[in-house]
C-alpha atoms as a PDB file:
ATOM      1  CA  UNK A   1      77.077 165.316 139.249  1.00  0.00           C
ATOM      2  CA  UNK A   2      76.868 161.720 138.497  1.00  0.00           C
ATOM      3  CA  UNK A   3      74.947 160.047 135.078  1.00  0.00           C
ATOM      4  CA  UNK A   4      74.501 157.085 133.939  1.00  0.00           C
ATOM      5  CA  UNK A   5      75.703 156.723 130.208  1.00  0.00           C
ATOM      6  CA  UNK A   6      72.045 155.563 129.125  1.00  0.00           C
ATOM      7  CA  UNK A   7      70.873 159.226 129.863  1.00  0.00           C
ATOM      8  CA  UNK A   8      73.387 160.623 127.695  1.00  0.00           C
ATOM      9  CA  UNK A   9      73.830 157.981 125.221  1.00  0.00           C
ATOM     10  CA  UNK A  10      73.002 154.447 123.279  1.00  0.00           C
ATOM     11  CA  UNK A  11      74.964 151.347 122.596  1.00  0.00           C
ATOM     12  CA  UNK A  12      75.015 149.101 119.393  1.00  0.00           C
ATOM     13  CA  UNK A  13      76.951 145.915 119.743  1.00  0.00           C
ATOM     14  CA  UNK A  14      78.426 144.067 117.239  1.00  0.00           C
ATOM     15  CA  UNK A  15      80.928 140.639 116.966  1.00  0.00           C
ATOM     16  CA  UNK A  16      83.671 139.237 115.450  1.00  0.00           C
ATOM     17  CA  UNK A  17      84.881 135.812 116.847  1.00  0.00           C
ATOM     18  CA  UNK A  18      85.522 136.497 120.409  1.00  0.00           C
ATOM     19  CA  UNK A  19      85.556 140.107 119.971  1.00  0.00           C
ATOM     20  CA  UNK A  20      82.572 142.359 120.911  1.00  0.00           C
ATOM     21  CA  UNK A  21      82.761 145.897 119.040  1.00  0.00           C
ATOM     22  CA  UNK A  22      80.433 148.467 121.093  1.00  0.00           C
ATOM     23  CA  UNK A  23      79.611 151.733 119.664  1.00  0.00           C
ATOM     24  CA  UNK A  24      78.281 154.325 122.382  1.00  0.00           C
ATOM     25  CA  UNK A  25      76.543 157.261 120.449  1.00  0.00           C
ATOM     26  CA  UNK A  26      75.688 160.720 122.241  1.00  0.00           C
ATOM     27  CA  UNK A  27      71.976 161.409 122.008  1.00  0.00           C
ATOM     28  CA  UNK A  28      73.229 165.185 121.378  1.00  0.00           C
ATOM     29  CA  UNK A  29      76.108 166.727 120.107  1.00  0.00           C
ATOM     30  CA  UNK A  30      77.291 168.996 123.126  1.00  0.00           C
ATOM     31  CA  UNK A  31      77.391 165.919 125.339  1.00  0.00           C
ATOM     32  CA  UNK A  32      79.941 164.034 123.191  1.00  0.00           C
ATOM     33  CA  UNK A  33      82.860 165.853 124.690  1.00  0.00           C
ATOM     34  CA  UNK A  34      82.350 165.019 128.065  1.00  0.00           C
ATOM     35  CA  UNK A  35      82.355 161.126 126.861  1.00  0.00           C
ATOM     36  CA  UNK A  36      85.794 161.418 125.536  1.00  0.00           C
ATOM     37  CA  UNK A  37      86.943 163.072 128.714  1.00  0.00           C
ATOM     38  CA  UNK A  38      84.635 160.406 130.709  1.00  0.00           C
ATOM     39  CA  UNK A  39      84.482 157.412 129.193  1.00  0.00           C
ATOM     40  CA  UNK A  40      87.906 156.064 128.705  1.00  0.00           C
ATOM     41  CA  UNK A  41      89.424 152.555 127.931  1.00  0.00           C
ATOM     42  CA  UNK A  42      90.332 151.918 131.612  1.00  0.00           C
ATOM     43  CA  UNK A  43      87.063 153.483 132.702  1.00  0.00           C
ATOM     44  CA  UNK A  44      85.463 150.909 130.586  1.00  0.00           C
ATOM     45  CA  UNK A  45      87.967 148.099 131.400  1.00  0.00           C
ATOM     46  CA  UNK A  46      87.432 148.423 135.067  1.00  0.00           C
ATOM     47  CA  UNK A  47      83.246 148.529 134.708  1.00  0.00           C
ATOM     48  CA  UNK A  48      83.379 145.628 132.549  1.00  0.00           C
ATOM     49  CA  UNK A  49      85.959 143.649 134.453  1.00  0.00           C
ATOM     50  CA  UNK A  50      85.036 139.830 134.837  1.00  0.00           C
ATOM     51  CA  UNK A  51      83.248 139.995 131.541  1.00  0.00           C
ATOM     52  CA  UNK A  52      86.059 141.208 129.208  1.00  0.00           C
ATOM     53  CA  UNK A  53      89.151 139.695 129.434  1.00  0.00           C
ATOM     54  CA  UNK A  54      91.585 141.083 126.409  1.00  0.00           C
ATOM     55  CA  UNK A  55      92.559 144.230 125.252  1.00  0.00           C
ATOM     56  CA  UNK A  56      89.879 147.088 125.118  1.00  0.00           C
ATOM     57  CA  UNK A  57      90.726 149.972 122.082  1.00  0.00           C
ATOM     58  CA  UNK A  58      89.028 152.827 122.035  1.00  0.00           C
ATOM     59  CA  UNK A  59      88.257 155.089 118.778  1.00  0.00           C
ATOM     60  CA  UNK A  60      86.868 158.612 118.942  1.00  0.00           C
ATOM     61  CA  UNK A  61      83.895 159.400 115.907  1.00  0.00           C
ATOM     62  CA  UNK A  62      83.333 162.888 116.649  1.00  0.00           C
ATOM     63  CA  UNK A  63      81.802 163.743 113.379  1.00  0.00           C
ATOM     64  CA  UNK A  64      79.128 160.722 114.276  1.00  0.00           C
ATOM     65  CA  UNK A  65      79.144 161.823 118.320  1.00  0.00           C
ATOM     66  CA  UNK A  66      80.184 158.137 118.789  1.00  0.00           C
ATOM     67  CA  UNK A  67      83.034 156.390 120.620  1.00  0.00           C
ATOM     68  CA  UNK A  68      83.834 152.688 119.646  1.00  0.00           C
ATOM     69  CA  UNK A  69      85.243 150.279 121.824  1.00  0.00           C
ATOM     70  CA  UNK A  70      87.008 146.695 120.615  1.00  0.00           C
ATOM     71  CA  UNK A  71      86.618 144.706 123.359  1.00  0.00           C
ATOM     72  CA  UNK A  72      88.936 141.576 122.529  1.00  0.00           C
ATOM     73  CA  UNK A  73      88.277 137.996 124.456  1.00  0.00           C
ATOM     74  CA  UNK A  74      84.878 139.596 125.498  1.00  0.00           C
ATOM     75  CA  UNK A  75      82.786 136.646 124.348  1.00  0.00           C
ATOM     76  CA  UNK A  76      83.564 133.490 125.962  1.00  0.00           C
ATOM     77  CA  UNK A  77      85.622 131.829 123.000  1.00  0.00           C
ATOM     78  CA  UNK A  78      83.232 133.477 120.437  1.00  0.00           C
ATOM     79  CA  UNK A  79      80.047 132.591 118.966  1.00  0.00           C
ATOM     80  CA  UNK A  80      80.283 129.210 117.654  1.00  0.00           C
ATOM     81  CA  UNK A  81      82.333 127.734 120.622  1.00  0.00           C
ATOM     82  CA  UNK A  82      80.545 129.664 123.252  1.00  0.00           C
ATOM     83  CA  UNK A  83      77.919 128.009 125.846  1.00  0.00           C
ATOM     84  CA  UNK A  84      77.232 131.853 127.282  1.00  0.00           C
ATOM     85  CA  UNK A  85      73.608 132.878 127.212  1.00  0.00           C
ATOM     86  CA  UNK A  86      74.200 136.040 124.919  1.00  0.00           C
ATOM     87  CA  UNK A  87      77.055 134.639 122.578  1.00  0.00           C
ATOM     88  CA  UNK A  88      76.916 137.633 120.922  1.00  0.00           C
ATOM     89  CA  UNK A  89      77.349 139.654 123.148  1.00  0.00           C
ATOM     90  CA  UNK A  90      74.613 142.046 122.663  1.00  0.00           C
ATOM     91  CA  UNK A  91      73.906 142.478 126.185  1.00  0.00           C
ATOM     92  CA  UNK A  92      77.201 144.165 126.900  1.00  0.00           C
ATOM     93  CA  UNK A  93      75.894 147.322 124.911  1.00  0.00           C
ATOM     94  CA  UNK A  94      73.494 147.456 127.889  1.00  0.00           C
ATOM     95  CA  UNK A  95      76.085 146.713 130.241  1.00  0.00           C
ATOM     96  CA  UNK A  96      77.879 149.502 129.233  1.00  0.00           C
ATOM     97  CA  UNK A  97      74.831 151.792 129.173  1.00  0.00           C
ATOM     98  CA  UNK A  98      75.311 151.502 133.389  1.00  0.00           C
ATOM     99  CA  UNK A  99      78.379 152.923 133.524  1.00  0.00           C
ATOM    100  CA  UNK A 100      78.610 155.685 135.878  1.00  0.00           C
ATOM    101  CA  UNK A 101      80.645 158.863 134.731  1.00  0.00           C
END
């Protein structure tokens, strides 16, 4: 059975330079395993190809239900340099939340 991530979880973005940080919380504890198994740094990396063009890390939270990913070169030069709509990035959270696991 398919999901979307947004059913099982939600997304805070954050941003360092050109990095985007995005922190995918389970809405409830049981479904946290399945978004280690699921949700994986090339699972990510291909969904958000185009868009992210460094290095993606992944770090497990389990006693917060939360994966974090670093997305690196994710925001068009960063902040004060970029001409992008969302600079920030914020908008990749929700991008994320599309995924398909």
């Amino acid at each position: 059975m398919s999901r979307r991530l947004y059913e099982l979880a939600h997304c805070r973005a954050g941003d360092k330079g050109d990095t985007s940080i995005l922190s995918l919380i389970a809405y409830r504890a049981e479904d946290y395993p399945l978004l280690v198994e699921r949700v994986t740094v090339d699972a990510v990396a291909r969904h958000l190809r185009g868009i992210v063009a460094g290095e993606i890390r992944r770090y497990e939270m389990p006693k917060l239900g939360a994966l974090q990913f670093v997305c690196e070169r994710a925001l068009n030069g960063g902040v004060t340099t970029s001409l992008a709509l969302d600079a920030h990035g914020k908008s990749l959270s929700y991008a994320l939340l599309e995924m398909t696991i």
